[in-house]
Protein backbone atom coordinates (compact mmCIF):
# COMPACT_ATOMS: atom_id res chain seq x y z
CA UNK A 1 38.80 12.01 -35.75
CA UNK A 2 38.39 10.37 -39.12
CA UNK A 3 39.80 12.36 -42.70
CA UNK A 4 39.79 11.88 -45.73
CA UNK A 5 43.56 13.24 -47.45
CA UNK A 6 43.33 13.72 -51.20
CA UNK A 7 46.72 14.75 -53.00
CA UNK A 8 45.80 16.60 -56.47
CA UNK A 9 49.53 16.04 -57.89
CA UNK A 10 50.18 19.20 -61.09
CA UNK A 11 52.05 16.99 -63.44
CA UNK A 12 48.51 14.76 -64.04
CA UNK A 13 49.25 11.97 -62.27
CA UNK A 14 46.51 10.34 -60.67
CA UNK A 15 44.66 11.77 -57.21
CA UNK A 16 46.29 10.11 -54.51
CA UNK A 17 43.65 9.16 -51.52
CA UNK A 18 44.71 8.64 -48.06
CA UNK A 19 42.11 7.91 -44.90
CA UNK A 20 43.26 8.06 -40.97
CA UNK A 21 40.71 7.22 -38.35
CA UNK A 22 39.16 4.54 -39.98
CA UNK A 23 38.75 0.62 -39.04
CA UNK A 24 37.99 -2.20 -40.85
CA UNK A 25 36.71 -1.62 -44.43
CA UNK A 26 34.70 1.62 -43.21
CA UNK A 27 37.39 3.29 -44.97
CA UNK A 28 35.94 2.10 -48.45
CA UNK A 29 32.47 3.67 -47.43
CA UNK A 30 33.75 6.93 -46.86
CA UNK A 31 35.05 7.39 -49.93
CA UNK A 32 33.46 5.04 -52.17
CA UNK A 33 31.94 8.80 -53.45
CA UNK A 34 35.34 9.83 -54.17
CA UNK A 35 35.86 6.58 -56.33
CA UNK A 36 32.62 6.82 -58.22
CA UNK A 37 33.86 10.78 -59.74
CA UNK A 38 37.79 9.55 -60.16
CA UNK A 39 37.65 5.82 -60.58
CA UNK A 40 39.14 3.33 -58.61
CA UNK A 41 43.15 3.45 -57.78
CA UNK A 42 45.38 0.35 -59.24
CA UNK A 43 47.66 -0.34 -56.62
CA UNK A 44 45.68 0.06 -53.91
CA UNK A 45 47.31 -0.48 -50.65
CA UNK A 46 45.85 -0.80 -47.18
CA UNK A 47 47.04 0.09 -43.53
CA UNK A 48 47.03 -2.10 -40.75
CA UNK A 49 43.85 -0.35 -39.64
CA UNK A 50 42.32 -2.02 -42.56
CA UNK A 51 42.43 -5.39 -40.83
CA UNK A 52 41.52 -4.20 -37.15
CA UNK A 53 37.76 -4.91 -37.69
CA UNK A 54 38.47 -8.22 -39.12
CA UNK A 55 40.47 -9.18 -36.69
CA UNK A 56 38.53 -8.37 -34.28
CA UNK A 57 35.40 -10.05 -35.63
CA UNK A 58 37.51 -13.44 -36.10
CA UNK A 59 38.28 -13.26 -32.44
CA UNK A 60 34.98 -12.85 -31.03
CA UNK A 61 33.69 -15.75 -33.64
CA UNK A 62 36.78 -18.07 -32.15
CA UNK A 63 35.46 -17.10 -28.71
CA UNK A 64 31.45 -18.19 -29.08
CA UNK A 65 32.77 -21.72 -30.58
């Protein structure tokens, strides 16, 4: 199951945004809403899960050549 985490820190900081259950840059859809309101994070990092699409697509174009 996919979520969305959002951590609302008191001393003003800004809104920390976690995803789980996402691949590839699905991830950035979900909460490209969530981005548009608050602005987009500096520093963003990505998970491994990030890549999984990518990598996946890359192997299947290495296999039809």
């Amino acid at each position: 199951m996919a979520e969305l985490i959002l951590t609302f820190p008191i001393d003003g900081t800004p809104v920390k945004k976690e995803t789980k259950g996402f691949t590839g840059k699905k991830c950035m859809s979900a909460t490209k809403f969530i981005e548009d309101a608050l602005g987009t994070p500096e520093g963003r990092k990505f998970k491994s899960e990030y890549y999984e699409d990518t990598n996946k697509e890359q192997e299947q174009d290495r296999l039809k050549h």
